[in-house]
N, C-alpha and C. Protein backbone atom coordinates (compact mmCIF):
# COMPACT_ATOMS: atom_id res chain seq x y z
N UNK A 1 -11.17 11.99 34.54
CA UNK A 1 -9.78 12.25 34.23
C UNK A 1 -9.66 13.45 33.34
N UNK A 2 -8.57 14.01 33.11
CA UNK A 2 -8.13 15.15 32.18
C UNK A 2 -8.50 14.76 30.72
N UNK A 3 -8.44 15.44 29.80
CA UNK A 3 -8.59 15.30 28.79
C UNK A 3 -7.12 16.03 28.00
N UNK A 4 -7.00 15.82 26.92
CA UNK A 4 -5.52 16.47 26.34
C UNK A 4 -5.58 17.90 26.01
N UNK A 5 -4.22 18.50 26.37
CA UNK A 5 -4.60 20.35 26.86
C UNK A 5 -4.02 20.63 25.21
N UNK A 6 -4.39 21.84 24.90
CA UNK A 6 -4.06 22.66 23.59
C UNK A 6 -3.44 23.94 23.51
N UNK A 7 -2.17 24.08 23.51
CA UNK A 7 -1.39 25.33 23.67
C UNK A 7 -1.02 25.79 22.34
N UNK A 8 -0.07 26.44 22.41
CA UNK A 8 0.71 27.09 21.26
C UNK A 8 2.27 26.95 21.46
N UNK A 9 2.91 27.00 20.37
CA UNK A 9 4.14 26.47 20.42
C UNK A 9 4.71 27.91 19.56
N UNK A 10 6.34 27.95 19.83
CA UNK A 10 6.93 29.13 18.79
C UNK A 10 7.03 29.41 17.92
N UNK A 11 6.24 28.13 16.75
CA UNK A 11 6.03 28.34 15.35
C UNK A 11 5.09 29.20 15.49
N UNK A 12 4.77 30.02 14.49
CA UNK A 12 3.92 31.07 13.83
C UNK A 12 2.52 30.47 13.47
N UNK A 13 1.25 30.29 14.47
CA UNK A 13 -0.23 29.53 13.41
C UNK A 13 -0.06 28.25 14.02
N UNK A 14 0.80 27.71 15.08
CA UNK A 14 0.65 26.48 15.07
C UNK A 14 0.23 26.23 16.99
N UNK A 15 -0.72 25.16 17.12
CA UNK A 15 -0.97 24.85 18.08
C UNK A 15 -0.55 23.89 18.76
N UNK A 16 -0.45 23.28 19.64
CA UNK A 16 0.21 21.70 19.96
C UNK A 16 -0.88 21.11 21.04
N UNK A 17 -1.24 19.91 20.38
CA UNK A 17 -2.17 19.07 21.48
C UNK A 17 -1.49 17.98 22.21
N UNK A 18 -1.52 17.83 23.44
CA UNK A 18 -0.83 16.99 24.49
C UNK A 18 -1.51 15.99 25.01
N UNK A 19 -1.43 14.99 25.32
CA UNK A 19 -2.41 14.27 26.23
C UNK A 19 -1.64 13.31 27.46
N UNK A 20 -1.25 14.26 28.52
CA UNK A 20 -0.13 13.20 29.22
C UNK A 20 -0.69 11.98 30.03
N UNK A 21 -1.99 11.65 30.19
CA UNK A 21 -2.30 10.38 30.57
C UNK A 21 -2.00 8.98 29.81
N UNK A 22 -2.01 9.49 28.33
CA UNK A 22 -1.55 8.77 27.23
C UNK A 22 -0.38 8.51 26.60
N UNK A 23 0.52 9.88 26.91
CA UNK A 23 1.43 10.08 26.52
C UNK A 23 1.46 10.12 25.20
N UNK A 24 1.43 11.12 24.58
CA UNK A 24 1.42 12.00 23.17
C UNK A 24 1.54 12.74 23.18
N UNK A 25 1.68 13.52 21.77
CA UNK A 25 1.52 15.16 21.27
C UNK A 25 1.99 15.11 20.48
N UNK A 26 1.33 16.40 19.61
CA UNK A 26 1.61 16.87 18.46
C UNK A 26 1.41 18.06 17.64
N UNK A 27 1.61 18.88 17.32
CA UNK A 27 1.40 20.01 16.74
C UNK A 27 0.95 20.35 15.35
N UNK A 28 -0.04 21.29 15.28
CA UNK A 28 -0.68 21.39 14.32
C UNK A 28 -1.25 22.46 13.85
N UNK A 29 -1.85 23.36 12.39
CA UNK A 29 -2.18 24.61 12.25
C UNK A 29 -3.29 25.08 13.60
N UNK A 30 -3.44 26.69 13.90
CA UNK A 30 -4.64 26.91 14.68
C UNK A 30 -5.59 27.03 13.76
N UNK A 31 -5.36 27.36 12.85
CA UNK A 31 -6.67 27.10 12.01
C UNK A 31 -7.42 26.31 11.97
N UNK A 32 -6.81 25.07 12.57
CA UNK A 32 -7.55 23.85 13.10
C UNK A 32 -8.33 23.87 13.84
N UNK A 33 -9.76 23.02 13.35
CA UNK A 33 -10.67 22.96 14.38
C UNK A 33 -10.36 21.64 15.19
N UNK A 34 -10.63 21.53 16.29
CA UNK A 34 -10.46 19.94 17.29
C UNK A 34 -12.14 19.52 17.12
N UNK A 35 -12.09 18.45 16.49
CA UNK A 35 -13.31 18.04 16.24
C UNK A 35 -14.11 17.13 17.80
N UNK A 36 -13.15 16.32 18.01
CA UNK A 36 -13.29 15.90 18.86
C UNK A 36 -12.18 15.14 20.27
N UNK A 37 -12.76 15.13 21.32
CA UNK A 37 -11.33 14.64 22.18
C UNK A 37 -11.72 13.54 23.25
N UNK A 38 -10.97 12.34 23.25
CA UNK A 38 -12.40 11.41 24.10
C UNK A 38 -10.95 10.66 25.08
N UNK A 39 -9.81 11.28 24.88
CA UNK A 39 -8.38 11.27 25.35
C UNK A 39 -9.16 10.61 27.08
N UNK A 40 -10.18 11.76 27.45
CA UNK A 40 -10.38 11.67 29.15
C UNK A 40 -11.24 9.88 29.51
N UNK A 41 -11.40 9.62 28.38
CA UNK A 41 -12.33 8.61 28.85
C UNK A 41 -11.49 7.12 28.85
N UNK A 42 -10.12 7.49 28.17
CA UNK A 42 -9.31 6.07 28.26
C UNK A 42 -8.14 6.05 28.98
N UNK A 43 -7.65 5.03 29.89
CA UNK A 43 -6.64 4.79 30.23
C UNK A 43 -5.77 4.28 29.88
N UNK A 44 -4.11 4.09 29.49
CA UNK A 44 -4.06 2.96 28.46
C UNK A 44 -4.28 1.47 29.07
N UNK A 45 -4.62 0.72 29.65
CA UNK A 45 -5.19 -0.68 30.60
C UNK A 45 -6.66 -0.19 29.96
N UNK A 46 -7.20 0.89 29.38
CA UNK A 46 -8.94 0.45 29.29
C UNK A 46 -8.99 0.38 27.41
N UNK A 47 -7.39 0.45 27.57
CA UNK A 47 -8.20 0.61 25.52
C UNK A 47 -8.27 -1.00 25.08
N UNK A 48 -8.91 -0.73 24.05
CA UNK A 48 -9.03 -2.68 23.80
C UNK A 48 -7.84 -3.25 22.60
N UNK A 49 -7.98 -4.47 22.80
CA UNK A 49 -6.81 -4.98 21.66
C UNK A 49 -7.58 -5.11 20.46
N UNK A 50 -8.66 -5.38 19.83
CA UNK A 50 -9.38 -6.05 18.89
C UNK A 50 -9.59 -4.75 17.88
N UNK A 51 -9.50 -3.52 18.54
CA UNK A 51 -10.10 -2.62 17.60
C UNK A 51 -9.15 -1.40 17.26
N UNK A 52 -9.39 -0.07 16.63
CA UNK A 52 -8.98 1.11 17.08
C UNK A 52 -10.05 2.23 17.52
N UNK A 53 -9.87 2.56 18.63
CA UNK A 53 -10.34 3.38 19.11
C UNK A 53 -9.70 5.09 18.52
N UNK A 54 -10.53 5.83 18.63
CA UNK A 54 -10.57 7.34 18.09
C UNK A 54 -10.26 7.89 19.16
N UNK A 55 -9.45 8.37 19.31
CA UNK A 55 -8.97 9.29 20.93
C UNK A 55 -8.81 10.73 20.42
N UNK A 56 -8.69 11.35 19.25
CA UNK A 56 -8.39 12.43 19.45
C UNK A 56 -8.93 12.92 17.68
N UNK A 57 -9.50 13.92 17.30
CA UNK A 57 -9.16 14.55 15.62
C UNK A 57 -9.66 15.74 15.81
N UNK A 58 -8.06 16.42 15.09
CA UNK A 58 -8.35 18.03 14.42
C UNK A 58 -8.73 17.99 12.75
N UNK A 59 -9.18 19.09 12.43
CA UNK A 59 -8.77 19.30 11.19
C UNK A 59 -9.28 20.30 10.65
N UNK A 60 -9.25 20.79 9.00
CA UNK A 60 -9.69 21.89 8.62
C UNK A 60 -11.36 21.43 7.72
N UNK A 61 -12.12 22.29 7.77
CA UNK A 61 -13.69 21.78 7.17
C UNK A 61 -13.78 22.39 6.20
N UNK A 62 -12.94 23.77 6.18
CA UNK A 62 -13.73 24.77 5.37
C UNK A 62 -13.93 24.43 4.01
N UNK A 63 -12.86 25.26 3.06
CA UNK A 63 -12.54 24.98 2.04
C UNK A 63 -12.11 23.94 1.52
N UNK A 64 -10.92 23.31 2.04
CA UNK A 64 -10.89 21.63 2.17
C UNK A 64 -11.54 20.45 3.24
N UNK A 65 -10.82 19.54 3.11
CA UNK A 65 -11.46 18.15 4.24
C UNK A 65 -9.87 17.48 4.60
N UNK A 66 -9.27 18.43 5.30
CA UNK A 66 -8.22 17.56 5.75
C UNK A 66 -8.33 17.33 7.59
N UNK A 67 -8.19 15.87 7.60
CA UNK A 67 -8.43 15.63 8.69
C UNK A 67 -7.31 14.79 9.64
N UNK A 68 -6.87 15.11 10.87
CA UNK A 68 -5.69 14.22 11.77
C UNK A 68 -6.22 13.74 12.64
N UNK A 69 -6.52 12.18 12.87
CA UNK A 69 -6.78 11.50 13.65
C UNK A 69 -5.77 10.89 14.58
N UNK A 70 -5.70 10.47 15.78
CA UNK A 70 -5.13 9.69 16.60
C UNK A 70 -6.15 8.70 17.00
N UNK A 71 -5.45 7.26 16.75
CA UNK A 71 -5.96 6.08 17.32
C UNK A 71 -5.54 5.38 18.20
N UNK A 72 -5.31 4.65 18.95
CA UNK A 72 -5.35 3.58 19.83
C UNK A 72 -5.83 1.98 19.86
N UNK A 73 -5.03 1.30 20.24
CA UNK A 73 -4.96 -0.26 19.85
C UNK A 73 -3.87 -0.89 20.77
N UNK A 74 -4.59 -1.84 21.95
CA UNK A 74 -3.58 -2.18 22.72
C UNK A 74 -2.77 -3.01 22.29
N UNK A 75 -1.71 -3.58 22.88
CA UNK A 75 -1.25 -4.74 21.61
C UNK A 75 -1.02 -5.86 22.68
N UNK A 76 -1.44 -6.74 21.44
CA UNK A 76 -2.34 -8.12 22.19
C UNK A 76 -1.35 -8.87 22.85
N UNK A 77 -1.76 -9.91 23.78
CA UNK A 77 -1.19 -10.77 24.96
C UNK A 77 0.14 -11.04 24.23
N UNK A 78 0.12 -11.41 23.05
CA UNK A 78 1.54 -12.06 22.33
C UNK A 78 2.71 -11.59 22.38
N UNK A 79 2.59 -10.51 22.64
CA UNK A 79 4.13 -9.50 22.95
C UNK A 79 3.99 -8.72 24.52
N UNK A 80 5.52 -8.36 24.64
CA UNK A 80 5.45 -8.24 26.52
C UNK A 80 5.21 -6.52 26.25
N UNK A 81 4.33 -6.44 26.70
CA UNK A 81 4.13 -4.75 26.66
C UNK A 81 5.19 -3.83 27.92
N UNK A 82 6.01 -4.48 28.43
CA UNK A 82 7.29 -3.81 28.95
C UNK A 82 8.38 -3.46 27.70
N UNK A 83 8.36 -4.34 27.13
CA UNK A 83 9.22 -4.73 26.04
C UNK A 83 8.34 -4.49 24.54
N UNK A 84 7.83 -3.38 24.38
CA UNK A 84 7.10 -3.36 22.74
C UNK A 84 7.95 -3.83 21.21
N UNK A 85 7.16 -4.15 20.81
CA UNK A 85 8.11 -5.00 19.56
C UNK A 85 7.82 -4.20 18.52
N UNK A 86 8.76 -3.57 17.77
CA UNK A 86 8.49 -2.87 16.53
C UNK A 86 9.18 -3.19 15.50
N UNK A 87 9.23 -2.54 14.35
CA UNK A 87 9.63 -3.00 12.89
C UNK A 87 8.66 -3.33 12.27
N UNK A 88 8.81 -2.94 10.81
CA UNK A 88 7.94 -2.64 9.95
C UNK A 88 6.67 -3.79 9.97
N UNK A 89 7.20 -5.41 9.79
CA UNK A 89 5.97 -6.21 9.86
C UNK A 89 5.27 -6.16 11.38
N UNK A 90 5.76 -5.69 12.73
CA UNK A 90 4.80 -6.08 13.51
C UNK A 90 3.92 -4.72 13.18
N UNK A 91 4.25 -3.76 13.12
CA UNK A 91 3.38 -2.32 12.47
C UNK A 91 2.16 -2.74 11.21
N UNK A 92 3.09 -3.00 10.89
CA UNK A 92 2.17 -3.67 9.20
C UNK A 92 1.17 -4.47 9.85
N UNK A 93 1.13 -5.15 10.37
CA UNK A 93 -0.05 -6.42 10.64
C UNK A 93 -1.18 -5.85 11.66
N UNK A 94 -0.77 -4.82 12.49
CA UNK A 94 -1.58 -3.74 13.29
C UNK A 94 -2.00 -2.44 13.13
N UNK A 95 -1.78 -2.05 12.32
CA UNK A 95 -1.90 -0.93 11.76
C UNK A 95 -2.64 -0.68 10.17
N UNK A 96 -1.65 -1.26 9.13
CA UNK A 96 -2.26 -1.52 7.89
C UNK A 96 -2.85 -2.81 7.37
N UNK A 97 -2.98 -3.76 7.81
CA UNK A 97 -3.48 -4.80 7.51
C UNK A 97 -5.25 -4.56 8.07
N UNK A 98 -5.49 -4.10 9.07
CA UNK A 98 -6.84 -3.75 9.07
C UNK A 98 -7.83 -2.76 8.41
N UNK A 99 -6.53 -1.93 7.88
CA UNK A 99 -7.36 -1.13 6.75
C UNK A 99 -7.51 -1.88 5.28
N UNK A 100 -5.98 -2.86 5.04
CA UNK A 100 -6.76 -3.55 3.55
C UNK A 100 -7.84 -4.42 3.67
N UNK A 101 -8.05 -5.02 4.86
CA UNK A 101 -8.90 -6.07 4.95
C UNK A 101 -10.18 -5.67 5.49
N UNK A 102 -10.79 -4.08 5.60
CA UNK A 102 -11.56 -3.85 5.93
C UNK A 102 -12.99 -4.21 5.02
N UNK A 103 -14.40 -4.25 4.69
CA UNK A 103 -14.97 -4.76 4.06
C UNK A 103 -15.24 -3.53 3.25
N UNK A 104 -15.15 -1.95 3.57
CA UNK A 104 -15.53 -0.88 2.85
C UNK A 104 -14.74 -0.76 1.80
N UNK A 105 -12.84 -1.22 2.05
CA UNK A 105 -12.12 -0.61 1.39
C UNK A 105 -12.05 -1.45 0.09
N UNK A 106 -12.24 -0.66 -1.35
CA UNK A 106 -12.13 -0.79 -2.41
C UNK A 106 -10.74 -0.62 -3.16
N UNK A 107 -10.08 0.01 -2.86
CA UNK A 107 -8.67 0.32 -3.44
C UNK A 107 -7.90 0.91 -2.32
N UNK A 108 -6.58 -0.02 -2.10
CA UNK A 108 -5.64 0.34 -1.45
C UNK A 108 -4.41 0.27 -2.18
N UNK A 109 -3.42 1.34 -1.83
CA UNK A 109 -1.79 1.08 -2.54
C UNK A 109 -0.93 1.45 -1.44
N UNK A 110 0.13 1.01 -0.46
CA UNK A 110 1.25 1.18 -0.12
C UNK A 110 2.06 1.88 -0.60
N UNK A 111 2.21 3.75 -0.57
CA UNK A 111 3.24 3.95 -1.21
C UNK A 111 4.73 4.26 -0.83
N UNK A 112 4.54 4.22 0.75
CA UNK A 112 5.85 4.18 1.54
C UNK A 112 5.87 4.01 3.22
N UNK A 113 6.79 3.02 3.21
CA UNK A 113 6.85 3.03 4.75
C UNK A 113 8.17 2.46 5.39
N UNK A 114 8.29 2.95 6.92
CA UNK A 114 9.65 3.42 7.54
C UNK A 114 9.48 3.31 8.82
N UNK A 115 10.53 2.02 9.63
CA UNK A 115 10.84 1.84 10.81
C UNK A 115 11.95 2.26 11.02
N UNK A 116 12.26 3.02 12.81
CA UNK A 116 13.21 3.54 13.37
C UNK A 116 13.56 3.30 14.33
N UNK A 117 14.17 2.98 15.41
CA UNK A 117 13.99 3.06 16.71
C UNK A 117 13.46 2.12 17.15
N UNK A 118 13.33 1.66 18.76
CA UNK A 118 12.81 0.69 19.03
C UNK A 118 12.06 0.68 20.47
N UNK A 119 11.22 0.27 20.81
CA UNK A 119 10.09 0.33 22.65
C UNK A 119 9.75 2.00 22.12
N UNK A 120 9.83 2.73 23.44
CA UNK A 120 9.31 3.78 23.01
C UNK A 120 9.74 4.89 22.20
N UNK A 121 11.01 4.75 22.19
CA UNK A 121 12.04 6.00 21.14
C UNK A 121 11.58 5.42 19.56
N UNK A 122 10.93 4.71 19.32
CA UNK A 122 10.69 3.95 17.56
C UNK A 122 9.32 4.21 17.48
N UNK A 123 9.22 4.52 15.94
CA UNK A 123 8.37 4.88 15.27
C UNK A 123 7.86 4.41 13.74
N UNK A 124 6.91 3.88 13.21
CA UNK A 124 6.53 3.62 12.32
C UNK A 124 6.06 4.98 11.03
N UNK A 125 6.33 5.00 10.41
CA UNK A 125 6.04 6.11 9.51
C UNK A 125 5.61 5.36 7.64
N UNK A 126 4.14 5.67 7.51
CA UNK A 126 3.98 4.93 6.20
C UNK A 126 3.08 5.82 5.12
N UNK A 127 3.09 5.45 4.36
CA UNK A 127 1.47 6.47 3.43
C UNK A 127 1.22 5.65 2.50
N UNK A 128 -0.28 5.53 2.22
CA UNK A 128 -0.94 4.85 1.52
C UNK A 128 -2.16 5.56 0.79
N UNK A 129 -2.75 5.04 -0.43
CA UNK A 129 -3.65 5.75 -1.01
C UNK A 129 -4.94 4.66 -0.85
N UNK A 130 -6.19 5.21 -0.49
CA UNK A 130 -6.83 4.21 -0.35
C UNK A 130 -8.52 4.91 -0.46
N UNK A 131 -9.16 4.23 -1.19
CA UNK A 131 -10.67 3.67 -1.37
C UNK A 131 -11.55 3.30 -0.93
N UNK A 132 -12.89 3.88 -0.59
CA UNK A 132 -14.00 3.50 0.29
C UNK A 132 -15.07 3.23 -0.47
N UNK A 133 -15.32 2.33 -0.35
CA UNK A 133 -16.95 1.95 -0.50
C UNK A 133 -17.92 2.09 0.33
N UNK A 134 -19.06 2.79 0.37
CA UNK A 134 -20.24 2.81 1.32
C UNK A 134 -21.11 1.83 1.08
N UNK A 135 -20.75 1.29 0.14
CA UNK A 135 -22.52 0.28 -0.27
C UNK A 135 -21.86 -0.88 -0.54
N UNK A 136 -22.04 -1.62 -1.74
CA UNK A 136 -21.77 -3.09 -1.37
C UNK A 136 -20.55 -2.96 -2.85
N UNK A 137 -19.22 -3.99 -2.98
CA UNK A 137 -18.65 -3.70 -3.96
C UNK A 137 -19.21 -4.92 -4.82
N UNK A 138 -18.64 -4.79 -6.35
CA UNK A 138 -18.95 -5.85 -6.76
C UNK A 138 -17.93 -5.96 -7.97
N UNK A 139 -17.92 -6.98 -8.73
CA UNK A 139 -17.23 -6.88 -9.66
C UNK A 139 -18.04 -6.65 -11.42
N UNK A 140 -17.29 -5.59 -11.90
CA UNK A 140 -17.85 -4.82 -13.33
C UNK A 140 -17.13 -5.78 -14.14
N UNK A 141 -17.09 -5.08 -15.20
CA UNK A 141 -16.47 -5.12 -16.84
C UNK A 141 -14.75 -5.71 -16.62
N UNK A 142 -14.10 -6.30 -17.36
CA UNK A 142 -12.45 -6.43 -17.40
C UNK A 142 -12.68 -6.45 -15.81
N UNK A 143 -13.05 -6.85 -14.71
CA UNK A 143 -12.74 -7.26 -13.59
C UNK A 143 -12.61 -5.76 -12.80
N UNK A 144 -13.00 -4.87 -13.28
CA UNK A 144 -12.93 -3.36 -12.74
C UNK A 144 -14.06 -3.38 -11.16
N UNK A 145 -13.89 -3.05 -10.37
CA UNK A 145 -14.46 -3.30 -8.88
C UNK A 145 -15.67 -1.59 -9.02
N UNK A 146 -16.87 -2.09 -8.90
CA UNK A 146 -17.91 -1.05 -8.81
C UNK A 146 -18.52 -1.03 -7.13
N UNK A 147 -18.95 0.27 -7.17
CA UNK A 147 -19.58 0.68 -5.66
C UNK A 147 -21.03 0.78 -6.07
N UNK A 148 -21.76 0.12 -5.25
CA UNK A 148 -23.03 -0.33 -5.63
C UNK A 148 -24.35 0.40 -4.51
N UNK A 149 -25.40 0.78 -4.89
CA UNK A 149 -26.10 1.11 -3.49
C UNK A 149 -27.17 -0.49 -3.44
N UNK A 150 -28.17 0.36 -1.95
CA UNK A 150 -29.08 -0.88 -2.17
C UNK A 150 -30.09 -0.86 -3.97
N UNK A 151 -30.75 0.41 -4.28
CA UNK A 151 -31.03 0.16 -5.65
C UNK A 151 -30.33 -0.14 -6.70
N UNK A 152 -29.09 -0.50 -6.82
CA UNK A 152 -28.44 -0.87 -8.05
C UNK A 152 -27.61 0.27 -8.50
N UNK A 153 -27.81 1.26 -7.76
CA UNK A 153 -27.18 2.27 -8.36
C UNK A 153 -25.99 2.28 -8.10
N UNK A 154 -24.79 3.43 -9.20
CA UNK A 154 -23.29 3.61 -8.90
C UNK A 154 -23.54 4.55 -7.77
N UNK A 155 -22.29 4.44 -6.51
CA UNK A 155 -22.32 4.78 -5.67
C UNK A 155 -21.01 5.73 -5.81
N UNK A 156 -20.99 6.74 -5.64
CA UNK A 156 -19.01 7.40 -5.28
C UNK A 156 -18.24 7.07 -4.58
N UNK A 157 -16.84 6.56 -5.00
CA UNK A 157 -16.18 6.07 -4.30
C UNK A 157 -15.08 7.22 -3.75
N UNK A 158 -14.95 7.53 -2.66
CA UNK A 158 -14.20 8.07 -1.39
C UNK A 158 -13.03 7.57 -1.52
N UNK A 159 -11.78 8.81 -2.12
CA UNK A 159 -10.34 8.10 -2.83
C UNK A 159 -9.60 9.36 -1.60
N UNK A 160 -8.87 9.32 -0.63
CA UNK A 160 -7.97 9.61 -0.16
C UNK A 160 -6.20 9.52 -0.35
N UNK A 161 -5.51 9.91 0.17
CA UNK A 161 -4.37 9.83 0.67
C UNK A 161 -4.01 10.07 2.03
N UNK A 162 -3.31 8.81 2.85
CA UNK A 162 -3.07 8.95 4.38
C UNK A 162 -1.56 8.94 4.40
N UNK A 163 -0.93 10.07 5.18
CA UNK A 163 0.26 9.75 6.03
C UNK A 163 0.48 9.76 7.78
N UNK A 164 0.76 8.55 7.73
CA UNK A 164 0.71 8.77 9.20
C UNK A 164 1.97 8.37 9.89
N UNK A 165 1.63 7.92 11.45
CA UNK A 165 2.63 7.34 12.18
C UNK A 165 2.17 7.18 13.63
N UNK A 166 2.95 5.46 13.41
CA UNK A 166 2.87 4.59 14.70
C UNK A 166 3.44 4.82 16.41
N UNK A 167 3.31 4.62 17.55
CA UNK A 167 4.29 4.71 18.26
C UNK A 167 3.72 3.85 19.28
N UNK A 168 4.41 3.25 20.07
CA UNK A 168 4.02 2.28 21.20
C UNK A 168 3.98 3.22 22.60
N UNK A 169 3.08 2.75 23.30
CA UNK A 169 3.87 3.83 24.76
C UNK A 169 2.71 2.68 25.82
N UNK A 170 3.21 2.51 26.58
CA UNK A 170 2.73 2.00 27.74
C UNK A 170 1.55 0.92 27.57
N UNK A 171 1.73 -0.13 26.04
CA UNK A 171 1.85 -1.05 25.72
C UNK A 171 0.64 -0.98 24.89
N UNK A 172 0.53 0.46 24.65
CA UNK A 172 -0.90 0.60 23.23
C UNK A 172 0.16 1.50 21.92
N UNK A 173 -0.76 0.62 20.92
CA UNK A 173 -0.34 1.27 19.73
C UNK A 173 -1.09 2.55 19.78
N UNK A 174 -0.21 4.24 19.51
CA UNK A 174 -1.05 5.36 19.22
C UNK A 174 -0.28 5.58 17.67
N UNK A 175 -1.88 5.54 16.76
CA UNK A 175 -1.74 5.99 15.20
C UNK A 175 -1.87 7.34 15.19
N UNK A 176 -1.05 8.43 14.47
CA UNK A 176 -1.68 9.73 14.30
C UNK A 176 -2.00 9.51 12.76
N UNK A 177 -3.34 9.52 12.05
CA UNK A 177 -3.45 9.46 10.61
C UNK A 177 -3.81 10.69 10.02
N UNK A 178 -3.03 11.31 8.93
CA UNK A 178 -3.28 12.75 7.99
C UNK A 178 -4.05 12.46 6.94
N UNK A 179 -5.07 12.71 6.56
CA UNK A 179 -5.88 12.02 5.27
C UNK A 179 -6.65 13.04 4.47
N UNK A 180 -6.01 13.27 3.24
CA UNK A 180 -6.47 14.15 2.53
C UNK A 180 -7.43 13.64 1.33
N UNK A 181 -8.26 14.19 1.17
CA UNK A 181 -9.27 14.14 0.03
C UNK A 181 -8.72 14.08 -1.49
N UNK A 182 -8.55 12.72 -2.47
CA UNK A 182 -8.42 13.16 -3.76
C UNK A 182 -9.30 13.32 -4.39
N UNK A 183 -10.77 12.59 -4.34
CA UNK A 183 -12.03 12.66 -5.12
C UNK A 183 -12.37 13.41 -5.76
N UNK A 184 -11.98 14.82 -4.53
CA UNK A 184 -12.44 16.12 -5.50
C UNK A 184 -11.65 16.52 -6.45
N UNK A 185 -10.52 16.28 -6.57
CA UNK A 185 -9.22 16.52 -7.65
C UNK A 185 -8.80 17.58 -7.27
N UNK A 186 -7.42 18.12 -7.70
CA UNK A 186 -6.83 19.35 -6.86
C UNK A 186 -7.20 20.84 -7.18
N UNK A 187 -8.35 20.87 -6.12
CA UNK A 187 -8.55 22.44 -6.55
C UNK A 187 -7.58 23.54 -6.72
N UNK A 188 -6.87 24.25 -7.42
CA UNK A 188 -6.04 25.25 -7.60
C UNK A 188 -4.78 24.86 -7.03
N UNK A 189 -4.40 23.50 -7.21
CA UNK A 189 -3.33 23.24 -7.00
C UNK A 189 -2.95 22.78 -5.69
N UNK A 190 -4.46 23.11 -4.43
CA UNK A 190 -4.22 22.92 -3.07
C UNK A 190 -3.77 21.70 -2.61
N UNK A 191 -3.51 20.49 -3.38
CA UNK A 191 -3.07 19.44 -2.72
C UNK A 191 -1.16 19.75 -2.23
N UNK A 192 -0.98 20.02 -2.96
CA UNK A 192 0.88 19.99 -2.15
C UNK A 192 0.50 20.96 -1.25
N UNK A 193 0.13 21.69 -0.88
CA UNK A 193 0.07 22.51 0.37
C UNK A 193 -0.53 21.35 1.47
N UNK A 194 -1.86 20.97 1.05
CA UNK A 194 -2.25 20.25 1.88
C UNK A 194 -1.17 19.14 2.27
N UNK A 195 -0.48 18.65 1.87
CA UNK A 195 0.43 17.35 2.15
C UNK A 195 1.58 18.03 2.77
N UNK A 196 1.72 19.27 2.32
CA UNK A 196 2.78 19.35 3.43
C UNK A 196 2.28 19.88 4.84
N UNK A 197 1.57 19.91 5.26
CA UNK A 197 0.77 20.47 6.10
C UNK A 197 0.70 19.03 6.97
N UNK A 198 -0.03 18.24 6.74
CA UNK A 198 -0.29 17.22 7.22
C UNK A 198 1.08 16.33 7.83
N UNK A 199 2.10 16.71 6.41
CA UNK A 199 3.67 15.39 6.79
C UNK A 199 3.82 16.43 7.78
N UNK A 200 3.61 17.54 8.40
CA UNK A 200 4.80 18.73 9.27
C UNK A 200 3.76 18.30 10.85
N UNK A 201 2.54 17.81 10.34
CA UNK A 201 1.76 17.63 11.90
C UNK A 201 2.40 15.88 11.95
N UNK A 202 2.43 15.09 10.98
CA UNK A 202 2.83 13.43 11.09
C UNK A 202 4.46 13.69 11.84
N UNK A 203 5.13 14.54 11.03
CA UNK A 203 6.41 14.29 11.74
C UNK A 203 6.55 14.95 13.37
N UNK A 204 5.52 15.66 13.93
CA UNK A 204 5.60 15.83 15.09
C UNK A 204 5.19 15.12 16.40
N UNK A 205 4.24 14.10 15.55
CA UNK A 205 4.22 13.31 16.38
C UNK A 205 4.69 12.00 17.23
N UNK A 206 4.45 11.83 18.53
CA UNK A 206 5.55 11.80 19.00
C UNK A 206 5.04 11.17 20.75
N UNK A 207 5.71 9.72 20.92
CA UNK A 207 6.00 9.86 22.80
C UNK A 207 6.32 11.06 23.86
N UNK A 208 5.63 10.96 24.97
CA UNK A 208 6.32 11.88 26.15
C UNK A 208 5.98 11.12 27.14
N UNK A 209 6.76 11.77 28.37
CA UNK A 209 6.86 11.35 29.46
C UNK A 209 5.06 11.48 30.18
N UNK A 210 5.16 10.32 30.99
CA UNK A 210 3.31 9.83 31.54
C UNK A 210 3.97 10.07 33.29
């Protein structure tokens, strides 16, 4: 099958990635590298309900680590996928509930989120700040949560910020997630650039016709 095509659009620097087997797109700097695209290998009938699958990420490597993912997640027997069910808790329970309950994540916060619309014209829109652990967590001092390796050692914990957004189309959830690096702290101020960069690729994304 095709894989999703990459043009240019009339903004100035900006590219737009499509994938009409899936029905998506979205636009984004060319400065962007496309890391990877695996769009050709799913149908929506082959994606699974249990997980998210990675269908698509650009992003920049250089100087920063900002990265846009698109995911995939069919949605399970319980709802009529003619009829997709949206609003904030069925989003919430498919979308962000598998990232707090993941076993890596160490710190998560909700700092905003927004239902619109409904089947395929609706969209979920949320951002959250959130925490990775690579090694095992445990609990420190005053109840403070430590990242541990296998020798005992402190491990670095991986502190982001994600904005993204939900959309249903032909009875799979597609996530586009923007996730910027705080760990390193804001070099020369580059984080508001970076965030707006990321909300201008989140708000473009978007259903199309399959």
């Amino acid at each position: 099958g095709t894989v999703g095509t990459v043009g240019t659009v009339g903004t100035v620097g900006m590219s737009v990635y499509s994938s009409e087997k899936l029905g998506f797109g979205f636009s984004y700097p060319s400065s962007f590298v496309v890391a990877f695209d695996r769009t050709g290998s799913y149908a929506p009938r082959s994606i699974p309900t249990g997980e998210d699958v990675a269908l698509a990420s650009v992003g920049s490597y250089s100087k920063s680590f900002v990265t846009v993912t698109v995911f995939g997640k069919r949605v399970r027997g319980d709802t009529d996928p003619s009829r997709p069910s949206s609003g904030k808790d069925f989003f919430y329970e498919r979308v962000i509930r598998p990232v707090v309950d993941s076993p890596t994540t160490i710190g998560f916060s909700l700092t905003n989120e927004s239902a619109a619309g409904d089947g395929d014209d609706g969209h979920y829109d949320f951002e959250f700040e959130h925490s990775v652990c690579r090694g095992e967590t445990i609990e420190g001092k005053a109840g403070a949560l430590r990242c541990i390796g296998n020798f005992g050692q402190d491990l670095p914990v991986q502190s982001r910020i994600v904005i993204g957004r939900s959309i249903v189309r032909q009875g799979v959830i597609l996530t586009l997630m923007g996730s910027i690096r705080t760990d390193r702290g804001d070099v020369l101020g580059e984080m508001a650039e970076e965030r707006r960069v990321v909300q201008s690729v989140v708000n473009s994304f978007h259903s199309s016709a399959v």
